[in-house]
PDB file of N, CA and C in Angstrom:
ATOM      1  N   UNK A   1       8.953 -38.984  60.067  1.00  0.00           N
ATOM      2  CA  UNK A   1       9.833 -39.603  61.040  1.00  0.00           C
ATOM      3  C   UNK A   1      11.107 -38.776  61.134  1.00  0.00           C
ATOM      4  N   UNK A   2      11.270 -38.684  62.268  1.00  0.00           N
ATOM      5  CA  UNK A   2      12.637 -37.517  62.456  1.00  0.00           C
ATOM      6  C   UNK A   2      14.104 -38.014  61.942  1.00  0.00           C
ATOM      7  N   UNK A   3      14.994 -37.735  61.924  1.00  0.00           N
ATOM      8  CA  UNK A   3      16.255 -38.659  61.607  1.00  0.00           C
ATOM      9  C   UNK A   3      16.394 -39.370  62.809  1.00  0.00           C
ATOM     10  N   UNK A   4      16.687 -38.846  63.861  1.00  0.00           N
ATOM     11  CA  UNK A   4      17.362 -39.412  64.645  1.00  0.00           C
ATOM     12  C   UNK A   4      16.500 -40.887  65.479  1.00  0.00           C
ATOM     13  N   UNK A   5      14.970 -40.682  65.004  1.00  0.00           N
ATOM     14  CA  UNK A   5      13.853 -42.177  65.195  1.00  0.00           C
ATOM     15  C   UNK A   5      14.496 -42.776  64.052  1.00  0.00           C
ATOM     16  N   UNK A   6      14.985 -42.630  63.302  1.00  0.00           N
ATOM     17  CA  UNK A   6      15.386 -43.320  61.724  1.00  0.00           C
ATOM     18  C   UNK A   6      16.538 -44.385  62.019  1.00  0.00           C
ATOM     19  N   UNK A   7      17.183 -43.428  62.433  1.00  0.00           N
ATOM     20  CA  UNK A   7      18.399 -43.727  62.643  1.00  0.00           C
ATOM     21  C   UNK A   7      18.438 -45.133  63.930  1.00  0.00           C
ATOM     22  N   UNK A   8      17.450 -45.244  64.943  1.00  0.00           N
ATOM     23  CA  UNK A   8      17.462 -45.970  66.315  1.00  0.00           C
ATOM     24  C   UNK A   8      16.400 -47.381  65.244  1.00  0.00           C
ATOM     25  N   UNK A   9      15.975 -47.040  64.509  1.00  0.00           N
ATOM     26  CA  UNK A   9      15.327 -47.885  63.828  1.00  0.00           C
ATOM     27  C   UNK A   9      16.233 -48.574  63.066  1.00  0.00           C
ATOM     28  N   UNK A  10      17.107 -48.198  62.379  1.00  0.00           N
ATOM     29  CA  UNK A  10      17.795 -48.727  61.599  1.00  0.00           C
ATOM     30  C   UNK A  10      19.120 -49.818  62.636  1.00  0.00           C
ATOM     31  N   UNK A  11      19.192 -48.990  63.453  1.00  0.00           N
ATOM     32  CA  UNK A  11      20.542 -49.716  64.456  1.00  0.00           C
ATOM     33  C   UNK A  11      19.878 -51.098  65.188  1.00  0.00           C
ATOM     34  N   UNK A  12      18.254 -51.392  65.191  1.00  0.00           N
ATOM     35  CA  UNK A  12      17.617 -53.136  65.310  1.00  0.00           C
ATOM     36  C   UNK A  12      17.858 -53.614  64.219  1.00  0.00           C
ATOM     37  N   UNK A  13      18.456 -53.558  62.878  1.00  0.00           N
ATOM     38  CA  UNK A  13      18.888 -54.371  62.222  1.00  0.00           C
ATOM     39  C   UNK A  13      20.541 -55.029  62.341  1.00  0.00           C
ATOM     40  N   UNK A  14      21.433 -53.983  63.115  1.00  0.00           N
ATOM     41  CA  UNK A  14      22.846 -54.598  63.176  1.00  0.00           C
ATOM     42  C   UNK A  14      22.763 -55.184  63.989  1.00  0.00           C
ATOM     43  N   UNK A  15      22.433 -56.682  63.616  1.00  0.00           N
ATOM     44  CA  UNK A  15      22.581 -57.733  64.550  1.00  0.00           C
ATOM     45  C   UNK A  15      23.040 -58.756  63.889  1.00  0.00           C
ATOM     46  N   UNK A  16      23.295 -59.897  64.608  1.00  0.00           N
ATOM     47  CA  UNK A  16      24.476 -61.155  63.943  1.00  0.00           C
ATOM     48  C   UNK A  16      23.110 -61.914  63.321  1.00  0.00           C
ATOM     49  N   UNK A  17      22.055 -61.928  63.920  1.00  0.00           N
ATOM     50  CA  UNK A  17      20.928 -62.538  62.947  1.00  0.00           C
ATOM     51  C   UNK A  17      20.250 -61.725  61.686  1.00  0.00           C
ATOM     52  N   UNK A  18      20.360 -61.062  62.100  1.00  0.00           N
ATOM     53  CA  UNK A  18      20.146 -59.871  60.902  1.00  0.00           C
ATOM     54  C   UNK A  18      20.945 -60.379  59.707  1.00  0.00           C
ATOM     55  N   UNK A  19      22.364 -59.750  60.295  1.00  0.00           N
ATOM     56  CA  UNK A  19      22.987 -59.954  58.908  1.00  0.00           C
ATOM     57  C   UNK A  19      23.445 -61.313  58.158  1.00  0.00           C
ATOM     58  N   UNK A  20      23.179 -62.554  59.107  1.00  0.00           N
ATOM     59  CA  UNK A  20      23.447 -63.611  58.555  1.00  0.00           C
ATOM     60  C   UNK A  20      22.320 -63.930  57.366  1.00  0.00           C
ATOM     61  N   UNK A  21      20.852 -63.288  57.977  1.00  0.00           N
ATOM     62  CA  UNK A  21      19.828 -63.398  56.838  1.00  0.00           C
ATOM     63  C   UNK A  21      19.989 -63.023  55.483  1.00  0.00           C
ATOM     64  N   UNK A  22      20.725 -61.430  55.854  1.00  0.00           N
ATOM     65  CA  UNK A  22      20.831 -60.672  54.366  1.00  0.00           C
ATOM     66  C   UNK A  22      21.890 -61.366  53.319  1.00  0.00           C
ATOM     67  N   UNK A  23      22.973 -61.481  54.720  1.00  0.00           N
ATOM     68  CA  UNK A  23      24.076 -62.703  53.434  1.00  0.00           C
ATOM     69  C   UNK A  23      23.486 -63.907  52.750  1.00  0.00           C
ATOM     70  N   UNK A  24      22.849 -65.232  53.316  1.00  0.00           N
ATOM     71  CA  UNK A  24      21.472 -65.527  52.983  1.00  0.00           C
ATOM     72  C   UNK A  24      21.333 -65.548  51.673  1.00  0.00           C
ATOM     73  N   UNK A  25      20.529 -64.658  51.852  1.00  0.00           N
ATOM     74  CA  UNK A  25      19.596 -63.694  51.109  1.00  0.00           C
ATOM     75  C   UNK A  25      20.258 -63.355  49.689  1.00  0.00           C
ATOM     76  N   UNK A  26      21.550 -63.196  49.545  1.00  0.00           N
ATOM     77  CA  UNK A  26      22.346 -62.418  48.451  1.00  0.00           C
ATOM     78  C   UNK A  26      23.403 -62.974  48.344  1.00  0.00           C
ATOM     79  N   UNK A  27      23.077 -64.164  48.768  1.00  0.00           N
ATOM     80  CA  UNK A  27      24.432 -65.194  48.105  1.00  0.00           C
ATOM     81  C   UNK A  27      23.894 -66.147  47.112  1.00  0.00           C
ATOM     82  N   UNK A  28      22.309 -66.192  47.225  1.00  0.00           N
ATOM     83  CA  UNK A  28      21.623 -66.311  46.218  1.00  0.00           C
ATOM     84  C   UNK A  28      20.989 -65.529  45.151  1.00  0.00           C
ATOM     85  N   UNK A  29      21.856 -64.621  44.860  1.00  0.00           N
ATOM     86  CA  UNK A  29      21.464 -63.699  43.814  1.00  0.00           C
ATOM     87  C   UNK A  29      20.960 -63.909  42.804  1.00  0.00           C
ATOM     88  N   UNK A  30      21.764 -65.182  41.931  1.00  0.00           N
ATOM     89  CA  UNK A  30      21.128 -65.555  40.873  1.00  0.00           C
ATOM     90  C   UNK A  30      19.862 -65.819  40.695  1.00  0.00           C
ATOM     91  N   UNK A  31      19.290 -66.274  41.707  1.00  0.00           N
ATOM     92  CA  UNK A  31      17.794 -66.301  41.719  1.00  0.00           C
ATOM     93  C   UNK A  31      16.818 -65.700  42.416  1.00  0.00           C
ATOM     94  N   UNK A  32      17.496 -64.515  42.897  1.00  0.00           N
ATOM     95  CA  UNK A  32      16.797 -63.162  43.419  1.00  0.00           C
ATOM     96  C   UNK A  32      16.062 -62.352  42.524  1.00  0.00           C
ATOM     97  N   UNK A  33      15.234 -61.470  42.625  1.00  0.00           N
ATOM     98  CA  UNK A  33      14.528 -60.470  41.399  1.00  0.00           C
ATOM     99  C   UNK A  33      15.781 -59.278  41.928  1.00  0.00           C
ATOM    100  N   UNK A  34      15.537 -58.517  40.291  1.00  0.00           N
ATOM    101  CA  UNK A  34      16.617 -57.434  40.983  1.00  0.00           C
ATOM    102  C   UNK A  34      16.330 -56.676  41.756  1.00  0.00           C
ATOM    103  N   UNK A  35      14.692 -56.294  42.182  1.00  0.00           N
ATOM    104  CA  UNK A  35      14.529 -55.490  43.296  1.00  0.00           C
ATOM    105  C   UNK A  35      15.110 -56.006  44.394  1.00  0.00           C
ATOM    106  N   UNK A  36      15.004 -57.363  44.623  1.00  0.00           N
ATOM    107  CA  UNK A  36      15.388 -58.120  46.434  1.00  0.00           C
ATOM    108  C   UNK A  36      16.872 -57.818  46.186  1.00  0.00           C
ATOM    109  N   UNK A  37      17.627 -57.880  45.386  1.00  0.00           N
ATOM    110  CA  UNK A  37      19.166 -57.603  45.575  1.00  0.00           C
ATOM    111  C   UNK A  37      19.656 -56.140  45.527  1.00  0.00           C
ATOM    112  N   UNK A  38      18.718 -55.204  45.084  1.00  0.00           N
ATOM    113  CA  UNK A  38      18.806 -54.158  45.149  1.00  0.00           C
ATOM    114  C   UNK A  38      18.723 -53.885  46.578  1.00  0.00           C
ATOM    115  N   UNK A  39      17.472 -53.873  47.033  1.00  0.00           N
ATOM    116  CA  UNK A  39      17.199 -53.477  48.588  1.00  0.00           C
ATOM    117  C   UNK A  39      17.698 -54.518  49.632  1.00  0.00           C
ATOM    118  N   UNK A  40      18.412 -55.397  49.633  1.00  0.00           N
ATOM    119  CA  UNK A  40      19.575 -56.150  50.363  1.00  0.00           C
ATOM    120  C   UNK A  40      21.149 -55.421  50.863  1.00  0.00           C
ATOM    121  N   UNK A  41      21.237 -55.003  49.030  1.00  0.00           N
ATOM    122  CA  UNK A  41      22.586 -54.069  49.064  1.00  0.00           C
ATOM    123  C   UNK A  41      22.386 -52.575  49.972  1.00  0.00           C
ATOM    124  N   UNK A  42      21.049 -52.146  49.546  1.00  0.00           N
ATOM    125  CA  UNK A  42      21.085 -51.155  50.159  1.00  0.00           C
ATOM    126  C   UNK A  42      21.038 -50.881  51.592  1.00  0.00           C
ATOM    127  N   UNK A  43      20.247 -51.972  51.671  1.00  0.00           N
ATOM    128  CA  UNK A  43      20.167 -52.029  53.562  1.00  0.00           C
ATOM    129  C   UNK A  43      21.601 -52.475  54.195  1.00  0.00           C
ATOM    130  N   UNK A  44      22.255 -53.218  53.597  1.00  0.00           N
ATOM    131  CA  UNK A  44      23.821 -53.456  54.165  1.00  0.00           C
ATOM    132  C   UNK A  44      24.716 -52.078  53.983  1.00  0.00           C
ATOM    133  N   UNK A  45      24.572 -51.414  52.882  1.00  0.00           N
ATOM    134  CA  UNK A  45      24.987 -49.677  53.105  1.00  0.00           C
ATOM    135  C   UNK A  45      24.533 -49.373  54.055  1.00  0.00           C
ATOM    136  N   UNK A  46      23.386 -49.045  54.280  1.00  0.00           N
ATOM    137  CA  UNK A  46      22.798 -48.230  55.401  1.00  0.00           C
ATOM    138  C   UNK A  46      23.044 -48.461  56.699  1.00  0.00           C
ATOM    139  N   UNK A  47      23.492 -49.538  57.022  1.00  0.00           N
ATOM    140  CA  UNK A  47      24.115 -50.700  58.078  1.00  0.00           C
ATOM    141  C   UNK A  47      25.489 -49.789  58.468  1.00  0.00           C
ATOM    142  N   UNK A  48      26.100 -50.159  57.145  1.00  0.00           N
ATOM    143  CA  UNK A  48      27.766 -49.835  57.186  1.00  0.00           C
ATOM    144  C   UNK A  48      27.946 -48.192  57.053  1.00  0.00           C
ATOM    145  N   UNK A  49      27.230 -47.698  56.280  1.00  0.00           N
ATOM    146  CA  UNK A  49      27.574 -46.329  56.220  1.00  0.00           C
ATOM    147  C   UNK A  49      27.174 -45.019  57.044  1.00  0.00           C
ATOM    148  N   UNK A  50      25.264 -45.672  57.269  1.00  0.00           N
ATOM    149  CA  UNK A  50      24.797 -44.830  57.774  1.00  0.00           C
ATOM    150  C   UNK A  50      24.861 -44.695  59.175  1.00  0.00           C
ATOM    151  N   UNK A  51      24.930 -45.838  60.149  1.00  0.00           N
ATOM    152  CA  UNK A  51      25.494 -46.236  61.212  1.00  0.00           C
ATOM    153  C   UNK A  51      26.939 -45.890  61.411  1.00  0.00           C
ATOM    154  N   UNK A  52      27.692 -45.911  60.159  1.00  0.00           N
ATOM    155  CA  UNK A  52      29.382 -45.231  60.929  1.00  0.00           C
ATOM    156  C   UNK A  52      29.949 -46.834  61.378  1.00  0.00           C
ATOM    157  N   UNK A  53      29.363 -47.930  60.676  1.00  0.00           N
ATOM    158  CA  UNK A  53      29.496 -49.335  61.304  1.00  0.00           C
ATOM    159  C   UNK A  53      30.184 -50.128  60.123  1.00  0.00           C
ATOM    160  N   UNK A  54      30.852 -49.803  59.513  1.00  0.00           N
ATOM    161  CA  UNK A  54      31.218 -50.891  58.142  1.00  0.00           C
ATOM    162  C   UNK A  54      32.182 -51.646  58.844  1.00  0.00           C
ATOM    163  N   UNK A  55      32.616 -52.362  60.130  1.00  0.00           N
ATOM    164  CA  UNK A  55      32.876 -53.292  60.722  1.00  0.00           C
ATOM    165  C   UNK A  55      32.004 -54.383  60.799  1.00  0.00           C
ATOM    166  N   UNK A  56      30.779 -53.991  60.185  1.00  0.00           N
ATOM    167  CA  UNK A  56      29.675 -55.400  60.581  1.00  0.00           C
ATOM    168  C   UNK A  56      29.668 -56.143  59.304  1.00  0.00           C
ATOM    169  N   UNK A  57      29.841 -55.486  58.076  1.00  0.00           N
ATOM    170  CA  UNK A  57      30.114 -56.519  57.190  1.00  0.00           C
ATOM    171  C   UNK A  57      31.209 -56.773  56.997  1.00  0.00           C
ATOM    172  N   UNK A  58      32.270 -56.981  58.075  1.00  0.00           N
ATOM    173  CA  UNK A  58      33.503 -57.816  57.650  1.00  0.00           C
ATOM    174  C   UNK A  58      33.393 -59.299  58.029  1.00  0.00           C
ATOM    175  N   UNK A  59      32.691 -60.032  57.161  1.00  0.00           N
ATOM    176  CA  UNK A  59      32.227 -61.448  57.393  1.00  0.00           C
ATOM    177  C   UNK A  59      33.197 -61.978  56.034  1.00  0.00           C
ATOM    178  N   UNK A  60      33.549 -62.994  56.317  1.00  0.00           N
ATOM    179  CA  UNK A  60      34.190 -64.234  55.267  1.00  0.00           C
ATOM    180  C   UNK A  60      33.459 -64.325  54.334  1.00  0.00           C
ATOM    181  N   UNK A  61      31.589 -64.868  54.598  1.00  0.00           N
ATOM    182  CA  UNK A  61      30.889 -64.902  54.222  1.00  0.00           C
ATOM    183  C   UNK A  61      30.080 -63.963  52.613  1.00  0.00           C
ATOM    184  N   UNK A  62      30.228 -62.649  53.679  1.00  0.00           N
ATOM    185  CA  UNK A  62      29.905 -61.561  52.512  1.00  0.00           C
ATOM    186  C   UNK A  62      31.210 -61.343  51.742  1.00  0.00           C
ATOM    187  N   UNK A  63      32.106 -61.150  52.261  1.00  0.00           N
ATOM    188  CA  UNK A  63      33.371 -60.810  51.100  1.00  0.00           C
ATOM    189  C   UNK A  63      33.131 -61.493  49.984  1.00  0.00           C
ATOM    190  N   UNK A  64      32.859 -63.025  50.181  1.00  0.00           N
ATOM    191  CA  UNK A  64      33.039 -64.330  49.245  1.00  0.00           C
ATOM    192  C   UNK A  64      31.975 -63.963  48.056  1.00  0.00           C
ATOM    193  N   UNK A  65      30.950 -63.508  48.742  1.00  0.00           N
ATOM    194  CA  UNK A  65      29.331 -62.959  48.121  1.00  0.00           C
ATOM    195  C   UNK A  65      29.878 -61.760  46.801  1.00  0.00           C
ATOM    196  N   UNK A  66      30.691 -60.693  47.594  1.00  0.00           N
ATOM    197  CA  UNK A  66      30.644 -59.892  47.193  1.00  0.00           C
ATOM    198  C   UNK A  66      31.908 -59.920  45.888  1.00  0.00           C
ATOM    199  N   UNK A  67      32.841 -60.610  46.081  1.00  0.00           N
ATOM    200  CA  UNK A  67      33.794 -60.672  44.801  1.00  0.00           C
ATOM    201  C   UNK A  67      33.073 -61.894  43.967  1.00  0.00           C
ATOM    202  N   UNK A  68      32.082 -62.644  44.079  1.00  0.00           N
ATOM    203  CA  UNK A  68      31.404 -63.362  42.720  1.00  0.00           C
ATOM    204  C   UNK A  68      30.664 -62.181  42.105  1.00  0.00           C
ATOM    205  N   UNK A  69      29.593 -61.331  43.071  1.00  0.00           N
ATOM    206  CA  UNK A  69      28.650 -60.042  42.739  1.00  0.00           C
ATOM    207  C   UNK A  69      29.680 -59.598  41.685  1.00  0.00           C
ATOM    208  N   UNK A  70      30.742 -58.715  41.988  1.00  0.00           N
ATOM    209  CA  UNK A  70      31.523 -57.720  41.368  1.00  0.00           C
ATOM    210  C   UNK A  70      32.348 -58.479  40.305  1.00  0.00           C
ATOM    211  N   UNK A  71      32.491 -59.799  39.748  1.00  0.00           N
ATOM    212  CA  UNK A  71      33.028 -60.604  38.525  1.00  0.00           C
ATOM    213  C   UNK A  71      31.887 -61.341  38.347  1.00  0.00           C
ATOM    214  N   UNK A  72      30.861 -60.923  38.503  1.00  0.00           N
ATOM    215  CA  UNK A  72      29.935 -61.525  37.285  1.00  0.00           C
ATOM    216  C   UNK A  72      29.614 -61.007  36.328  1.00  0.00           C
ATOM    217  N   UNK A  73      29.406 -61.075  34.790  1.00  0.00           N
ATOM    218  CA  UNK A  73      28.989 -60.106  33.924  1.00  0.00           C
ATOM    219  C   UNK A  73      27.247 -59.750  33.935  1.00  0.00           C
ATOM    220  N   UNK A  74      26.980 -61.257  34.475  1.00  0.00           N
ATOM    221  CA  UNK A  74      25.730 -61.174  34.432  1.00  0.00           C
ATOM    222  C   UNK A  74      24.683 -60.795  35.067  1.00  0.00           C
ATOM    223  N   UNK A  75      25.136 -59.779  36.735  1.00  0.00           N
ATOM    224  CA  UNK A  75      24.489 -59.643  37.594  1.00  0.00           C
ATOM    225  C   UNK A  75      25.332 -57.886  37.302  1.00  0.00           C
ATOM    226  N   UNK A  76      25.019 -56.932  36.459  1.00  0.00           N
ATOM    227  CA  UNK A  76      25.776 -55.896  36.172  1.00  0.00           C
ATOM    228  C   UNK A  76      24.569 -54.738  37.351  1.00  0.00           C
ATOM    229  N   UNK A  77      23.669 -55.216  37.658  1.00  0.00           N
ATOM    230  CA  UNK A  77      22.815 -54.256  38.817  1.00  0.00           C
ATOM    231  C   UNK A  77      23.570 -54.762  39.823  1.00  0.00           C
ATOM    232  N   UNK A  78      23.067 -56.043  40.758  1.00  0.00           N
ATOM    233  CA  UNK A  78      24.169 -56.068  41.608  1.00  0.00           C
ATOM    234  C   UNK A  78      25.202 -55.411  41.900  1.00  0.00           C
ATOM    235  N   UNK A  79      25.959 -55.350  41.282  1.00  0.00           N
ATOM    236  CA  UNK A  79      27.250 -55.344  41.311  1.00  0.00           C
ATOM    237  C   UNK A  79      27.867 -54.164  41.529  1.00  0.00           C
ATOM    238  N   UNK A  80      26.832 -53.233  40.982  1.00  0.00           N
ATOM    239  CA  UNK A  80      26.551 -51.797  40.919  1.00  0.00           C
ATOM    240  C   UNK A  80      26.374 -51.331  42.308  1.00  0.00           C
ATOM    241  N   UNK A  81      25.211 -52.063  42.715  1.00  0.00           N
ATOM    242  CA  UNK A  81      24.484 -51.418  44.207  1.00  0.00           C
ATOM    243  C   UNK A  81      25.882 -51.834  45.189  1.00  0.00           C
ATOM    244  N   UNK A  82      26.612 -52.482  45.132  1.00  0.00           N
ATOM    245  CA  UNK A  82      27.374 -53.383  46.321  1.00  0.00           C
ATOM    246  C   UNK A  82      28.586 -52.475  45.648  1.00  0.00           C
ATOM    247  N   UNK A  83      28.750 -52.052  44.943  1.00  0.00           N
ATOM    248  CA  UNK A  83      30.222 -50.652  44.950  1.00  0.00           C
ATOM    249  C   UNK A  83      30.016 -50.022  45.931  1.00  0.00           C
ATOM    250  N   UNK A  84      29.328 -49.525  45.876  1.00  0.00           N
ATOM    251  CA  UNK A  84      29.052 -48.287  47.403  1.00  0.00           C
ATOM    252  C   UNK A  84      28.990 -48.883  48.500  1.00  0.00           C
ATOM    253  N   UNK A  85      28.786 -50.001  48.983  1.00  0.00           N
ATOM    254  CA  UNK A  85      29.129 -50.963  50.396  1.00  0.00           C
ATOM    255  C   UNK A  85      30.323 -51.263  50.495  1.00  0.00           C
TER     256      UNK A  85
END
């Protein structure tokens, strides 16, 4: 797949339903496997970074997500993947 098909593929996920899923999705971490929170975080990078779009996760929502992620001791993968977002 070329980049730039990659890339038009990836831009049907920045959507307001999209990302309400992934928040969702990873506000229940605690009872996520660490792969699903792994590849959550990563797809919200790829969103924000790879797109040139890190305006789409400025939600109330994810912030709230993301400072329990980053002060938990106990979710130390998490917390990891969502530095780079």
């Amino acid at each position: 797949m070329c980049s730039g098909c990659a890339q038009d593929y990836i831009k049907r996920f920045a959507c307001v339903q999209v990302l309400r899923a992934y928040g969702l999705l990873l506000r229940d971490y605690e009872r996520n496997g660490p792969c699903t929170n792994h590849y959550v975080a990563r797809m919200l990078q790829r969103l924000a970074r790879g797109l040139h779009m890190p305006g789409l996760l400025c939600q109330l929502s994810l912030f709230s997500t993301f400072r329990r992620l980053l002060h938990d001791p106990a979710a130390p993968q998490v917390s990891a993947s969502c530095q780079y977002i």
